[in-house]
PDB file of N, CA and C in Angstrom:
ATOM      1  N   UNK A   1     -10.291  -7.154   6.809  1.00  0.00           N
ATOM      2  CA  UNK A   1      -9.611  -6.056   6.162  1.00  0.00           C
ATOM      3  C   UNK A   1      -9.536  -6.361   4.677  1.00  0.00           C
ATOM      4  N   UNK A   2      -9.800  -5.438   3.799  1.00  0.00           N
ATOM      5  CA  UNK A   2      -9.932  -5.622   2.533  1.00  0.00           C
ATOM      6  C   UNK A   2      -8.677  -4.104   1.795  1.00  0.00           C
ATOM      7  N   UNK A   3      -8.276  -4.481   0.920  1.00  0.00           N
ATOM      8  CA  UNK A   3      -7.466  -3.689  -0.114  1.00  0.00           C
ATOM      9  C   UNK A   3      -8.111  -3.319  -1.375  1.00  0.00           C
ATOM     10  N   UNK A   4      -8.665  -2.277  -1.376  1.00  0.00           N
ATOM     11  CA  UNK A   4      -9.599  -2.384  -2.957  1.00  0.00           C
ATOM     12  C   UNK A   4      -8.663  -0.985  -4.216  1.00  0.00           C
ATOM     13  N   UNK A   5      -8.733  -1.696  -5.032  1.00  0.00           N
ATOM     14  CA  UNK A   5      -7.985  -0.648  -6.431  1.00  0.00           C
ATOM     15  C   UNK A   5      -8.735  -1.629  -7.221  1.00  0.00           C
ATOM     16  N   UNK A   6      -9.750  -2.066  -7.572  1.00  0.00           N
ATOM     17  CA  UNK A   6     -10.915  -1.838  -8.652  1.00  0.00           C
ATOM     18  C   UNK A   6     -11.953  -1.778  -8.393  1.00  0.00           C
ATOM     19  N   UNK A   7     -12.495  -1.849  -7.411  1.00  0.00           N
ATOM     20  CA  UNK A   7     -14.359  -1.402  -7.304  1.00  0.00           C
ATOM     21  C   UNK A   7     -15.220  -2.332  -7.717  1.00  0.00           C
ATOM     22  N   UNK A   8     -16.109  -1.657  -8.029  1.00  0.00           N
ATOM     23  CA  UNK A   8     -17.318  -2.218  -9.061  1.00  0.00           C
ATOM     24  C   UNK A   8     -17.619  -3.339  -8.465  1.00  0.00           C
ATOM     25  N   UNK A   9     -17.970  -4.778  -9.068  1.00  0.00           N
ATOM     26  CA  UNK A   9     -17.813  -6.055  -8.360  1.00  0.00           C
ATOM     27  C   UNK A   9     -17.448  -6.430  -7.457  1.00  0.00           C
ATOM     28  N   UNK A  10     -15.571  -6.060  -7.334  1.00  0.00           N
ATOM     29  CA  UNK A  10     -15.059  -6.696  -6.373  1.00  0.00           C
ATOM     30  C   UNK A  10     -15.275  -5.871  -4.962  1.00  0.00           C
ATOM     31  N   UNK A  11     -15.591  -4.535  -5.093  1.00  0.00           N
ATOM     32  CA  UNK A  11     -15.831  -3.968  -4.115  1.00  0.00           C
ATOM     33  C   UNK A  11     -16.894  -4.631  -3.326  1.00  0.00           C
ATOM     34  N   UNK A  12     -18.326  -4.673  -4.237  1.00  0.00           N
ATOM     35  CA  UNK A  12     -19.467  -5.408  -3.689  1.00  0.00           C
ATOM     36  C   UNK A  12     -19.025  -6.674  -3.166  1.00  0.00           C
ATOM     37  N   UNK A  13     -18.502  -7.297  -3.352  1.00  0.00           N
ATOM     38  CA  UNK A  13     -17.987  -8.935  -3.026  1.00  0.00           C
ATOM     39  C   UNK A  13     -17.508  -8.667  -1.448  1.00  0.00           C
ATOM     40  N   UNK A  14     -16.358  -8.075  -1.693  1.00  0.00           N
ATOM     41  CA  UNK A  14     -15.825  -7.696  -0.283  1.00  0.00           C
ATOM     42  C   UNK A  14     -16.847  -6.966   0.749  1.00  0.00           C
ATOM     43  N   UNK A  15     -17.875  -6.273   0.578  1.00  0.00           N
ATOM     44  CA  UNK A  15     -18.642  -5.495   1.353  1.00  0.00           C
ATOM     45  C   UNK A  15     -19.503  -6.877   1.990  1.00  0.00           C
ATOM     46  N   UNK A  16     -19.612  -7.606   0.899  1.00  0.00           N
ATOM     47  CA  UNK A  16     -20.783  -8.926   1.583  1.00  0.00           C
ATOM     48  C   UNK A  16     -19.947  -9.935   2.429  1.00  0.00           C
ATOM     49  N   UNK A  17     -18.370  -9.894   2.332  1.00  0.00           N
ATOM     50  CA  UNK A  17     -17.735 -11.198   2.685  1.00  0.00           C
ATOM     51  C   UNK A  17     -17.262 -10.576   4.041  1.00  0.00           C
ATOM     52  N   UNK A  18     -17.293  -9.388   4.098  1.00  0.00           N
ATOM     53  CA  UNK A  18     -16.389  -8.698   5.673  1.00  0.00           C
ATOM     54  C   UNK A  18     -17.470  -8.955   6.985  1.00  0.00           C
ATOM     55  N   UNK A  19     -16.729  -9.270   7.628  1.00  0.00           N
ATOM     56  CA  UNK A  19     -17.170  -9.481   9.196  1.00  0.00           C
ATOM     57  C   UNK A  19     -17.676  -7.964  10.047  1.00  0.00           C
ATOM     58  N   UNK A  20     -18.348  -8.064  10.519  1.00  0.00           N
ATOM     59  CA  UNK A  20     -18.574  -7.162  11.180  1.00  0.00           C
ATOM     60  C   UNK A  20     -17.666  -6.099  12.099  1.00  0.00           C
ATOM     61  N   UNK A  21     -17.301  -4.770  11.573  1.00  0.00           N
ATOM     62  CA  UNK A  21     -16.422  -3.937  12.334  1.00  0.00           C
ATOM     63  C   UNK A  21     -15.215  -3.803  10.899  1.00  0.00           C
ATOM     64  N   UNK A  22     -15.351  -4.797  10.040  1.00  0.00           N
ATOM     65  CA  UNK A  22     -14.470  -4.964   8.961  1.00  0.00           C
ATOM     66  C   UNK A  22     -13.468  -3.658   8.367  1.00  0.00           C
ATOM     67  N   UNK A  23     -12.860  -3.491   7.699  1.00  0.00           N
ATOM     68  CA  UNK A  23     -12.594  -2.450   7.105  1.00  0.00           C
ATOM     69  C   UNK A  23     -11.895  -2.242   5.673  1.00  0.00           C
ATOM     70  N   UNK A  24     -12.232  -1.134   4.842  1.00  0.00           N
ATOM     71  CA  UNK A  24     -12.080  -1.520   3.395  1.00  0.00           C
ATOM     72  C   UNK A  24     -10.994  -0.257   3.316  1.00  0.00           C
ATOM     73  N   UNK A  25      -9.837  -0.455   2.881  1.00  0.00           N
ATOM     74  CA  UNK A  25      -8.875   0.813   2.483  1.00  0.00           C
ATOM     75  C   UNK A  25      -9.205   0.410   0.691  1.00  0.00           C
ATOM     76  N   UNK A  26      -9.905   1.879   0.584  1.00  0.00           N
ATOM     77  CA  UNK A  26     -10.388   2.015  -1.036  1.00  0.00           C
ATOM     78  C   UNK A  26      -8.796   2.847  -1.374  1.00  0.00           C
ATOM     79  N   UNK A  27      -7.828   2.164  -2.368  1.00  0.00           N
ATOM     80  CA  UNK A  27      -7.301   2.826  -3.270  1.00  0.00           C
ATOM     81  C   UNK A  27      -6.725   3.303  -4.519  1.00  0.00           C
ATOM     82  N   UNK A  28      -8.196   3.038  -4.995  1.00  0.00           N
ATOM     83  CA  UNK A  28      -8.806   3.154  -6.440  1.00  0.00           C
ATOM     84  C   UNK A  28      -9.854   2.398  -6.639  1.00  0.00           C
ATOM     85  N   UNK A  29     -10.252   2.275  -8.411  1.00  0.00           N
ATOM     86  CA  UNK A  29     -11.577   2.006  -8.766  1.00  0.00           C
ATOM     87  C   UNK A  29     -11.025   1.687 -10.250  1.00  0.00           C
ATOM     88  N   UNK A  30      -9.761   0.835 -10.469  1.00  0.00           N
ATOM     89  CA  UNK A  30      -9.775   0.618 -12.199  1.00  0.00           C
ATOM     90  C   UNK A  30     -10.918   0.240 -12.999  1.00  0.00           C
ATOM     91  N   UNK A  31     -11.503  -0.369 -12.342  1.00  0.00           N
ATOM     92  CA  UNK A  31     -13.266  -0.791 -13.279  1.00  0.00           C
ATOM     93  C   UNK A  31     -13.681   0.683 -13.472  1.00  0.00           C
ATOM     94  N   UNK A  32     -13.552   1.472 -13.188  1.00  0.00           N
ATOM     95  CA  UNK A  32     -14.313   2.484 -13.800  1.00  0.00           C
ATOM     96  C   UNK A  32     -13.707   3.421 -14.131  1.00  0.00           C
ATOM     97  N   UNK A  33     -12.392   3.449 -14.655  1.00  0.00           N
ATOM     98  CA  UNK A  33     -11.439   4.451 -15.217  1.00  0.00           C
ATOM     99  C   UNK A  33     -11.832   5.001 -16.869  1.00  0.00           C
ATOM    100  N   UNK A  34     -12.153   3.763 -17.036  1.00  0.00           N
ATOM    101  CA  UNK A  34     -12.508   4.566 -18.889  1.00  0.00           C
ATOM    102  C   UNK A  34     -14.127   4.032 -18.873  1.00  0.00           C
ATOM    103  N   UNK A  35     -15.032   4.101 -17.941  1.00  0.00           N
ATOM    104  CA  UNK A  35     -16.267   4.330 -18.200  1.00  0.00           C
ATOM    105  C   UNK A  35     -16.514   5.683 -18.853  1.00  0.00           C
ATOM    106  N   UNK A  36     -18.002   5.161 -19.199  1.00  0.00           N
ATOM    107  CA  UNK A  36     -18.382   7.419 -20.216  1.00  0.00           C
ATOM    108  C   UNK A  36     -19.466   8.059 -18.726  1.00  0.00           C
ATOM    109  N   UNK A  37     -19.668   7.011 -17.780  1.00  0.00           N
ATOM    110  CA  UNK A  37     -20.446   7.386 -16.931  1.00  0.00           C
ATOM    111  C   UNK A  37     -20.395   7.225 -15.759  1.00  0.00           C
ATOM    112  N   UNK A  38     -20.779   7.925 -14.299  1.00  0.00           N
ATOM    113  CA  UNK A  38     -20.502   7.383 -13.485  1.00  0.00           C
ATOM    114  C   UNK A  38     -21.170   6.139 -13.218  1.00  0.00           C
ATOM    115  N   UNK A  39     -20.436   4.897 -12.621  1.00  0.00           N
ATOM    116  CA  UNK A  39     -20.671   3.589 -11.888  1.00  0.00           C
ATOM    117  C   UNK A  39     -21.882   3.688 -10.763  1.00  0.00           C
ATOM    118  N   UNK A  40     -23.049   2.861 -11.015  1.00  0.00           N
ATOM    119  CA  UNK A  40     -23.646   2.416  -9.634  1.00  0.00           C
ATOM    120  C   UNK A  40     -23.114   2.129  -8.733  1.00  0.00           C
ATOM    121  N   UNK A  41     -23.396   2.656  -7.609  1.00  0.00           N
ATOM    122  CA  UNK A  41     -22.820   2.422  -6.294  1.00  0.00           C
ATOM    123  C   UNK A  41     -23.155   1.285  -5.811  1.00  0.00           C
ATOM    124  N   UNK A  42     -22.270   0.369  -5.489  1.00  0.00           N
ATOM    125  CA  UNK A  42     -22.584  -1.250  -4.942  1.00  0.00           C
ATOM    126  C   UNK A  42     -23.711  -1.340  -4.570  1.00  0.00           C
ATOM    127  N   UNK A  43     -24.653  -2.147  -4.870  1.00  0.00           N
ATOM    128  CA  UNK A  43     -25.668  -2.659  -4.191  1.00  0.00           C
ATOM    129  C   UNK A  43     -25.896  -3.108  -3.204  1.00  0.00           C
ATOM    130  N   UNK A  44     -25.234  -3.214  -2.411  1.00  0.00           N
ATOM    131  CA  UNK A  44     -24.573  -3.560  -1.067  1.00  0.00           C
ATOM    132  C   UNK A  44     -24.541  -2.477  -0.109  1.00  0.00           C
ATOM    133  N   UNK A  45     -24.270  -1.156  -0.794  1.00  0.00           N
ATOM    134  CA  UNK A  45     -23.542  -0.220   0.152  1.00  0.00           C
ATOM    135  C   UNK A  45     -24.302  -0.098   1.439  1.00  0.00           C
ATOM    136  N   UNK A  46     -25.524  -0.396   1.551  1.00  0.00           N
ATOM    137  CA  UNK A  46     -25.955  -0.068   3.276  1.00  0.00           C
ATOM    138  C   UNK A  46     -25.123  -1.153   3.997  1.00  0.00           C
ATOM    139  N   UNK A  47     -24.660  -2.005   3.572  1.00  0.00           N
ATOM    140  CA  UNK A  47     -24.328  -3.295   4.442  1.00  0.00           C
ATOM    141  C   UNK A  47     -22.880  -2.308   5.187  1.00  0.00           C
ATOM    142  N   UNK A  48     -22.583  -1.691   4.446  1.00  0.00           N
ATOM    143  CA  UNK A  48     -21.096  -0.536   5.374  1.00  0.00           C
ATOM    144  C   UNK A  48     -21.856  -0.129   6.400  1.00  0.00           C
ATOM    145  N   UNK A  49     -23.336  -0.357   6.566  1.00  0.00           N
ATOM    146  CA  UNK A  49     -24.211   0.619   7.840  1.00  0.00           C
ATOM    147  C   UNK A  49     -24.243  -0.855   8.992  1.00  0.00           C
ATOM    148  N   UNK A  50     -25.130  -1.394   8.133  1.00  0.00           N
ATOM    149  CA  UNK A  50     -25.925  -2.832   8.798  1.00  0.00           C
ATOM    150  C   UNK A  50     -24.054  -3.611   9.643  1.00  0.00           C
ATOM    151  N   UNK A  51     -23.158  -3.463   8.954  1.00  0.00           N
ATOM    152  CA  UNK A  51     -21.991  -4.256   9.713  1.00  0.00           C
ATOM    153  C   UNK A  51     -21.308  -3.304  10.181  1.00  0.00           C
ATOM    154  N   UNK A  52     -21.470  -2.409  10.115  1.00  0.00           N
ATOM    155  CA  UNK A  52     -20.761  -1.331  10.621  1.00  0.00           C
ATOM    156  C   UNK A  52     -19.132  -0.955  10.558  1.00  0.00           C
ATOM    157  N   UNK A  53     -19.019  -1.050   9.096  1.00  0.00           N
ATOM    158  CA  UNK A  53     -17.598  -1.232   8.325  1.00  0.00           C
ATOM    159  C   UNK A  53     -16.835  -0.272   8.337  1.00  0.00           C
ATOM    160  N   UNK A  54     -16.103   0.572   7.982  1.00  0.00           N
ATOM    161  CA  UNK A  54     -15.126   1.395   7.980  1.00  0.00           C
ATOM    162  C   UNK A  54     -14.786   1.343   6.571  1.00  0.00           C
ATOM    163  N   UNK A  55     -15.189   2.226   5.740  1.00  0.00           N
ATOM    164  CA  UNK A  55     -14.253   2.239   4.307  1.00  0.00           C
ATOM    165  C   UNK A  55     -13.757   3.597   4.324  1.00  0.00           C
ATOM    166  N   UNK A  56     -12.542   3.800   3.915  1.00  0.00           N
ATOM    167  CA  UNK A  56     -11.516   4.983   3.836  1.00  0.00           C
ATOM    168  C   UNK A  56     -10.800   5.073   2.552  1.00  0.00           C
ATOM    169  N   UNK A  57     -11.151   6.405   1.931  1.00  0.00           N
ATOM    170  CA  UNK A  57     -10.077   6.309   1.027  1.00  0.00           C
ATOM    171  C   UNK A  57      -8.698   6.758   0.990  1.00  0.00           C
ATOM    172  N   UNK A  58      -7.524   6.010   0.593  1.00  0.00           N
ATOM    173  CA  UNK A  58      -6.554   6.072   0.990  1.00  0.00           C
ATOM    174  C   UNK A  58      -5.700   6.320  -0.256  1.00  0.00           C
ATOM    175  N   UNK A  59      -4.624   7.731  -0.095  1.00  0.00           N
ATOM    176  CA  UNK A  59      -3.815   7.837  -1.491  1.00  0.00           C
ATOM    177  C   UNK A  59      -2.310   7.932  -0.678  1.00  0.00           C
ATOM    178  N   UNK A  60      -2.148   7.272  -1.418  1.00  0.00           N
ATOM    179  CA  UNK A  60      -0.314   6.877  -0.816  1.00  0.00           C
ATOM    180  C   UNK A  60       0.461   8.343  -0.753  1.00  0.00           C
ATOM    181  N   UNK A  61       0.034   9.271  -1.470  1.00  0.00           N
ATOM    182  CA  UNK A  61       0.659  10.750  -1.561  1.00  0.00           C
ATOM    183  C   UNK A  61       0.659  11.274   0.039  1.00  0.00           C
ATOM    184  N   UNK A  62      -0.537  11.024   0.797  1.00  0.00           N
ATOM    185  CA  UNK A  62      -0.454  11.419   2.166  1.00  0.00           C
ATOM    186  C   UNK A  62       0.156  10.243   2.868  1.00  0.00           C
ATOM    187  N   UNK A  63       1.045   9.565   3.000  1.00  0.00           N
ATOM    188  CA  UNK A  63       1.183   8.996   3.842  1.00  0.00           C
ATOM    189  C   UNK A  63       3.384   8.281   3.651  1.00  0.00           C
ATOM    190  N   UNK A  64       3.727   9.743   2.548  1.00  0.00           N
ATOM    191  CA  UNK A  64       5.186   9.224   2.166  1.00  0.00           C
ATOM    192  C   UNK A  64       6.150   9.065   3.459  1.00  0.00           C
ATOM    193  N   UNK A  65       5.656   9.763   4.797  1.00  0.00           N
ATOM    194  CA  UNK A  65       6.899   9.594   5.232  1.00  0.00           C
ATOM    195  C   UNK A  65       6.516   8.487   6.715  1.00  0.00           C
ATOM    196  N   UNK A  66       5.726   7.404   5.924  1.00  0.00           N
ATOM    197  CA  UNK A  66       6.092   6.064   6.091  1.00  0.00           C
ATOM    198  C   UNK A  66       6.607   5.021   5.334  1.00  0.00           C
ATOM    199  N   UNK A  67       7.462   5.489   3.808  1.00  0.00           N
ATOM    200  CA  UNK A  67       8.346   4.946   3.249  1.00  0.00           C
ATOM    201  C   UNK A  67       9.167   4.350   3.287  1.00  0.00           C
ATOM    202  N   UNK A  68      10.365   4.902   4.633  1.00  0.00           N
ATOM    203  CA  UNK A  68      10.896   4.117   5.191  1.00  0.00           C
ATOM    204  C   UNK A  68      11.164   2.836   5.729  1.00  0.00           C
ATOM    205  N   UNK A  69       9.860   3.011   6.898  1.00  0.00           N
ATOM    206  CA  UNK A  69       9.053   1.811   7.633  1.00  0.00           C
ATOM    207  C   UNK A  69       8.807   0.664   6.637  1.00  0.00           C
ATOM    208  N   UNK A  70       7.965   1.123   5.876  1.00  0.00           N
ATOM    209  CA  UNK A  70       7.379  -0.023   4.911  1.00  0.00           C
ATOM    210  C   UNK A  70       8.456  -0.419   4.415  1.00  0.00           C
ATOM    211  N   UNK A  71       9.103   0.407   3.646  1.00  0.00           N
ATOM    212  CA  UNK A  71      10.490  -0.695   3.507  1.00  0.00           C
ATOM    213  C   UNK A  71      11.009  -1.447   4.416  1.00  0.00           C
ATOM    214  N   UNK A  72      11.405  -0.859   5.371  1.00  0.00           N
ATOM    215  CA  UNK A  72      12.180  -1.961   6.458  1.00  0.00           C
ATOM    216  C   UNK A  72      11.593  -3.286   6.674  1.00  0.00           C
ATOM    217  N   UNK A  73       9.825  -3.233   6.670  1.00  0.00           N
ATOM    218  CA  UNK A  73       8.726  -4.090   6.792  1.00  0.00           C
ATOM    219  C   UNK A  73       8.903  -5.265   6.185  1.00  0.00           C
ATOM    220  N   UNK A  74       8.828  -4.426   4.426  1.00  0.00           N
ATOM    221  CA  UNK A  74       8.475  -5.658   3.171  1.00  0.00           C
ATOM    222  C   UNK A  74       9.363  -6.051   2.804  1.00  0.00           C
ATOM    223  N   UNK A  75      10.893  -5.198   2.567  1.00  0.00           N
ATOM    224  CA  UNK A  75      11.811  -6.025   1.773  1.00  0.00           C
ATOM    225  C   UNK A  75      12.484  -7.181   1.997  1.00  0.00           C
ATOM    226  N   UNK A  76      12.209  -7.146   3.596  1.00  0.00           N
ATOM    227  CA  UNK A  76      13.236  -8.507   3.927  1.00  0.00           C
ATOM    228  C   UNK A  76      11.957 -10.123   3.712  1.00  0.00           C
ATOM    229  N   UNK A  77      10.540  -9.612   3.699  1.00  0.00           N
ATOM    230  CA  UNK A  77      10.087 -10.580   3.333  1.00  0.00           C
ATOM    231  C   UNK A  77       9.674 -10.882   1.570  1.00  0.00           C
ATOM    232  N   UNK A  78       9.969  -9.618   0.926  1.00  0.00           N
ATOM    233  CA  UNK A  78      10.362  -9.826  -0.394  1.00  0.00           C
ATOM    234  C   UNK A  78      11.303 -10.793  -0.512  1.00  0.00           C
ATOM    235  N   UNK A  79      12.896 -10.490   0.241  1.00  0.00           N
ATOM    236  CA  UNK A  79      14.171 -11.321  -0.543  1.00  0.00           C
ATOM    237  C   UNK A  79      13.842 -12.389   0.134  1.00  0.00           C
ATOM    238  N   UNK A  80      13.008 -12.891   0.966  1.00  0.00           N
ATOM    239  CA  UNK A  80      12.853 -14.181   1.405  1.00  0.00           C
ATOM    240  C   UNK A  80      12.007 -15.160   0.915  1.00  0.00           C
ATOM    241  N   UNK A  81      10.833 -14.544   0.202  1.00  0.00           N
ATOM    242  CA  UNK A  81       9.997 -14.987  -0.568  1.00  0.00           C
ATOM    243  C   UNK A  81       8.658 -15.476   0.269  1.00  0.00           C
ATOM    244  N   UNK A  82       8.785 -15.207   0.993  1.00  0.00           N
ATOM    245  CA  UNK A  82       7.541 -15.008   1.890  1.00  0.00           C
ATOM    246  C   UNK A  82       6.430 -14.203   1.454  1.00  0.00           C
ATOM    247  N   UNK A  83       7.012 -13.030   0.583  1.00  0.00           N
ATOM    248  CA  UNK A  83       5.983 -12.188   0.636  1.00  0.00           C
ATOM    249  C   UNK A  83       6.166 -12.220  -1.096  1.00  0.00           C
ATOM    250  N   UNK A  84       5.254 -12.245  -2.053  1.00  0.00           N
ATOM    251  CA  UNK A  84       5.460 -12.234  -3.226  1.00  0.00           C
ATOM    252  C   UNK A  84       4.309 -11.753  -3.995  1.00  0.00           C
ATOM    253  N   UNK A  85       4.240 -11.326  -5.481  1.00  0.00           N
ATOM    254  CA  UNK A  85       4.098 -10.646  -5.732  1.00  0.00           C
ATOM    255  C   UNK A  85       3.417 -11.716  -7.333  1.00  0.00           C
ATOM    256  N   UNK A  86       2.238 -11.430  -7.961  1.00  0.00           N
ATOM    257  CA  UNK A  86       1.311 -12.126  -9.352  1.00  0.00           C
ATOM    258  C   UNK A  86       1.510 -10.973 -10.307  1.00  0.00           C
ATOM    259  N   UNK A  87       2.599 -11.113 -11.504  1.00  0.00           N
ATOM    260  CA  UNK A  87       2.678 -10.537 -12.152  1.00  0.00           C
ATOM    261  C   UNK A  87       2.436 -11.715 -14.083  1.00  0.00           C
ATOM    262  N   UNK A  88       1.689 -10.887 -15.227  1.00  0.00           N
ATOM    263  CA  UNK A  88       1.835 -11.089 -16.224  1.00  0.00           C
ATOM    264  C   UNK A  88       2.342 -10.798 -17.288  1.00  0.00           C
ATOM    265  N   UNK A  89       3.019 -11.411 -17.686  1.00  0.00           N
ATOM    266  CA  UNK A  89       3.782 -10.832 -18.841  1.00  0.00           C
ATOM    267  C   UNK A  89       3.699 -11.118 -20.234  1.00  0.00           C
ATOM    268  N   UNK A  90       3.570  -9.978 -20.913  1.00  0.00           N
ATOM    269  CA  UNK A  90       3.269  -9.832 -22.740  1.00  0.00           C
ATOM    270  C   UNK A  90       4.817  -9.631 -23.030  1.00  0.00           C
ATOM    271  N   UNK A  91       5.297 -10.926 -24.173  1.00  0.00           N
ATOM    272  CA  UNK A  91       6.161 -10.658 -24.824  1.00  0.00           C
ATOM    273  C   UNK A  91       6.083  -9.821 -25.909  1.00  0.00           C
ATOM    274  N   UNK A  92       7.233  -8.950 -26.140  1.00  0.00           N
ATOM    275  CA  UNK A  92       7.186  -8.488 -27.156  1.00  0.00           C
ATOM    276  C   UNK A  92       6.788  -6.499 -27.129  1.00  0.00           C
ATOM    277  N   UNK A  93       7.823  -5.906 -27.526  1.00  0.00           N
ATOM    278  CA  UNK A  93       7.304  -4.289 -27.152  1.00  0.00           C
ATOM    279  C   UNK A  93       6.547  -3.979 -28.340  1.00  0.00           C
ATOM    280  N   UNK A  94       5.974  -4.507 -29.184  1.00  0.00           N
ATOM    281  CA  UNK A  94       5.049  -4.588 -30.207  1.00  0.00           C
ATOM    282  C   UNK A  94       3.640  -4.963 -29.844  1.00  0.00           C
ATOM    283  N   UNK A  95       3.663  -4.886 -28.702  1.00  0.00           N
ATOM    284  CA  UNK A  95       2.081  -5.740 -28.254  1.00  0.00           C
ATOM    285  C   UNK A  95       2.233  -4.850 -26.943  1.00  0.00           C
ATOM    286  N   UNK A  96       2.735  -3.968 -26.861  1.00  0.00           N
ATOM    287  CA  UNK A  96       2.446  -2.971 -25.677  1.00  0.00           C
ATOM    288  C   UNK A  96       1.171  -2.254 -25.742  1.00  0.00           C
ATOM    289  N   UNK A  97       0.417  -1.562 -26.458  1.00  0.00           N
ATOM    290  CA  UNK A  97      -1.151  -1.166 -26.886  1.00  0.00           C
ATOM    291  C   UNK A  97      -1.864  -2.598 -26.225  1.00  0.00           C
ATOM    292  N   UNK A  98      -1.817  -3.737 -26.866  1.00  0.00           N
ATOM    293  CA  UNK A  98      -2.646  -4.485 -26.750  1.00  0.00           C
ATOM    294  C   UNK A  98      -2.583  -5.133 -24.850  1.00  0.00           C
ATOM    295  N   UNK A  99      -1.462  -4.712 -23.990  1.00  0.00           N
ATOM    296  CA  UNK A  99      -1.188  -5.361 -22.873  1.00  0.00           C
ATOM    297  C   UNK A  99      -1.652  -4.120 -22.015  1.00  0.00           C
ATOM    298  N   UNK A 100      -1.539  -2.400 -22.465  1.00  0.00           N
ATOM    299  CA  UNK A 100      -2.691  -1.639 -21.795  1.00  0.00           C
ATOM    300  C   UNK A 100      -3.606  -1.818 -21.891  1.00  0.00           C
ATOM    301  N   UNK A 101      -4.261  -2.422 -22.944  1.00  0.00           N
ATOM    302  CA  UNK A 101      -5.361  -2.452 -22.868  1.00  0.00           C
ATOM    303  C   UNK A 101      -6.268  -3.648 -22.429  1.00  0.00           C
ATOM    304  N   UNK A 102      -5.638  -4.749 -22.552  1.00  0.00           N
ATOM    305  CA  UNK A 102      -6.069  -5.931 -21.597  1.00  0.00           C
ATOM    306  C   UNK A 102      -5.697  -5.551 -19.925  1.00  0.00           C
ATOM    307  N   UNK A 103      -4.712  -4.961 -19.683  1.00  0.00           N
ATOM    308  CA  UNK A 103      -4.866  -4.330 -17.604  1.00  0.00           C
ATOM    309  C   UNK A 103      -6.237  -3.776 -17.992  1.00  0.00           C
ATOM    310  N   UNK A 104      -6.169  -3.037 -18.452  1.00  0.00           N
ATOM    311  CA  UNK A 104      -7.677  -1.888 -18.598  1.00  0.00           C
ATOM    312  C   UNK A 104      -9.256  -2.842 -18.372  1.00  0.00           C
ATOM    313  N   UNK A 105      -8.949  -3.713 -19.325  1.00  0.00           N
ATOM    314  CA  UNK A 105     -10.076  -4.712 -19.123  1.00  0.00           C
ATOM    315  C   UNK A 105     -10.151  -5.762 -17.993  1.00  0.00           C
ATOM    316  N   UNK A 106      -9.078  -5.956 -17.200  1.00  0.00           N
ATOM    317  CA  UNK A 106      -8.872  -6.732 -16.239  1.00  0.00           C
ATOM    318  C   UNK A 106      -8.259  -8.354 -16.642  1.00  0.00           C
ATOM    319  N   UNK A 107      -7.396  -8.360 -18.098  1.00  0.00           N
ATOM    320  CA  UNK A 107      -7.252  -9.876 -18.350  1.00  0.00           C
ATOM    321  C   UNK A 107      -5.764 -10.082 -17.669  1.00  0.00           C
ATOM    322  N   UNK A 108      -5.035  -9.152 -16.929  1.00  0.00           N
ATOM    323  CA  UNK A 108      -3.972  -9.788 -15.938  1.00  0.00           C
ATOM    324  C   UNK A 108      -4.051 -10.424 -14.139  1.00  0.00           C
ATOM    325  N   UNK A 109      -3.761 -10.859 -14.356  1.00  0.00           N
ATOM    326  CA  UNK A 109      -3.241 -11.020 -12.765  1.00  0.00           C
ATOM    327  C   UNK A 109      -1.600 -10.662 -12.491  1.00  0.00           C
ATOM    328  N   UNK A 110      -2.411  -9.708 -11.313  1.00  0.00           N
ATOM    329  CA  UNK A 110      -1.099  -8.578 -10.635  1.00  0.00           C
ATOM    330  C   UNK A 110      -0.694  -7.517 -11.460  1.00  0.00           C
ATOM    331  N   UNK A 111       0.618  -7.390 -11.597  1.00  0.00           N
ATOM    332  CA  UNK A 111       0.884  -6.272 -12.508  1.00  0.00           C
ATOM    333  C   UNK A 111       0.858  -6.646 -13.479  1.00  0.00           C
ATOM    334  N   UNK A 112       0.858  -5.923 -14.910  1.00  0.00           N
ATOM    335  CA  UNK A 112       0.943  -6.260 -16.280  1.00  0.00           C
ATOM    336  C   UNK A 112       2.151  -5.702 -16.590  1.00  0.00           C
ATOM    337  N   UNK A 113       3.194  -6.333 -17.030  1.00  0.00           N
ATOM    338  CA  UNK A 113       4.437  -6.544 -17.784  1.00  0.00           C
ATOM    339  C   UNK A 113       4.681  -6.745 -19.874  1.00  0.00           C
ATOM    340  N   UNK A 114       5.041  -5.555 -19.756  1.00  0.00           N
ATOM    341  CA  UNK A 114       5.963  -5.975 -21.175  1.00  0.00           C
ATOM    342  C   UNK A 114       7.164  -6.155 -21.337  1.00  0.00           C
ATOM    343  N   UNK A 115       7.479  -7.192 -21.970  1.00  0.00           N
ATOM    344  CA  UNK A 115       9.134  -7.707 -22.371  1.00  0.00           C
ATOM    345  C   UNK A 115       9.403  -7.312 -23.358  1.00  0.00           C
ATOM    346  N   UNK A 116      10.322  -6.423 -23.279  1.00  0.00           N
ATOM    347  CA  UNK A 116      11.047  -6.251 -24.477  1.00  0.00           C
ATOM    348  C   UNK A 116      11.981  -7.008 -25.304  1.00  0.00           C
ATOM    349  N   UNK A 117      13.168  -7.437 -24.330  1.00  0.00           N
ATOM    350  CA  UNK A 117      13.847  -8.382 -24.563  1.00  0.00           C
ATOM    351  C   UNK A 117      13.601  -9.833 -23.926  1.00  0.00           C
ATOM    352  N   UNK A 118      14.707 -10.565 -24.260  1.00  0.00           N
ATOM    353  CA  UNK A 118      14.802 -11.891 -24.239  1.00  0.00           C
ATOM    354  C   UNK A 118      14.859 -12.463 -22.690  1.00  0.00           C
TER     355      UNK A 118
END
């Protein structure tokens, strides 16, 4: 099972690393948000035939009234720390331009954070 929200590469990566019957919930493609053109389609993509994969695209808009659930799910392994979360952070709300635009390019891991304060 794979989670994809950037594409491009990592999509291909995952298409070659999944086991057979595998499955890819596509939800999104940040690598190609501020392209001027559309993206080649993985070089890979028959291998979704040859392994016989399952990719779906998935937008959280259809699926709110499992909100609940998922909460009940994640939060208790949130406050436990079991389940956690790779975030980076740019000090400084003066360097907010420059911290969209490094997510954009891919120089964070997890979410990208600006600090304002101390």
């Amino acid at each position: 099972m794979y989670v994809d929200n950037v594409g491009g590469d990592h999509l291909e990566g995952a298409i070659d690393s999944l086991r057979e019957y595998g499955r890819i919930a596509w939800v999104g493609a940040i690598s190609m948000y501020n392209g001027d053109r559309s993206p080649a389609a993985p070089r890979n993509l028959f291998e979704v035939v040859h392994k016989s994969l399952r990719l779906e695209g998935v937008l959280v808009r259809n699926h709110t009234n499992l909100q609940d659930e998922l909460e009940d799910f994640v939060v208790p392994h949130l406050r436990s720390g079991r389940v956690g979360t790779d975030t980076t952070v740019v000090q400084g709300f003066d360097r907010t331009v420059e911290a969209f635009l490094g997510m954009l390019h891919g120089e964070n891991l997890g979410k990208m954070l600006v600090r304002t304060t101390g």
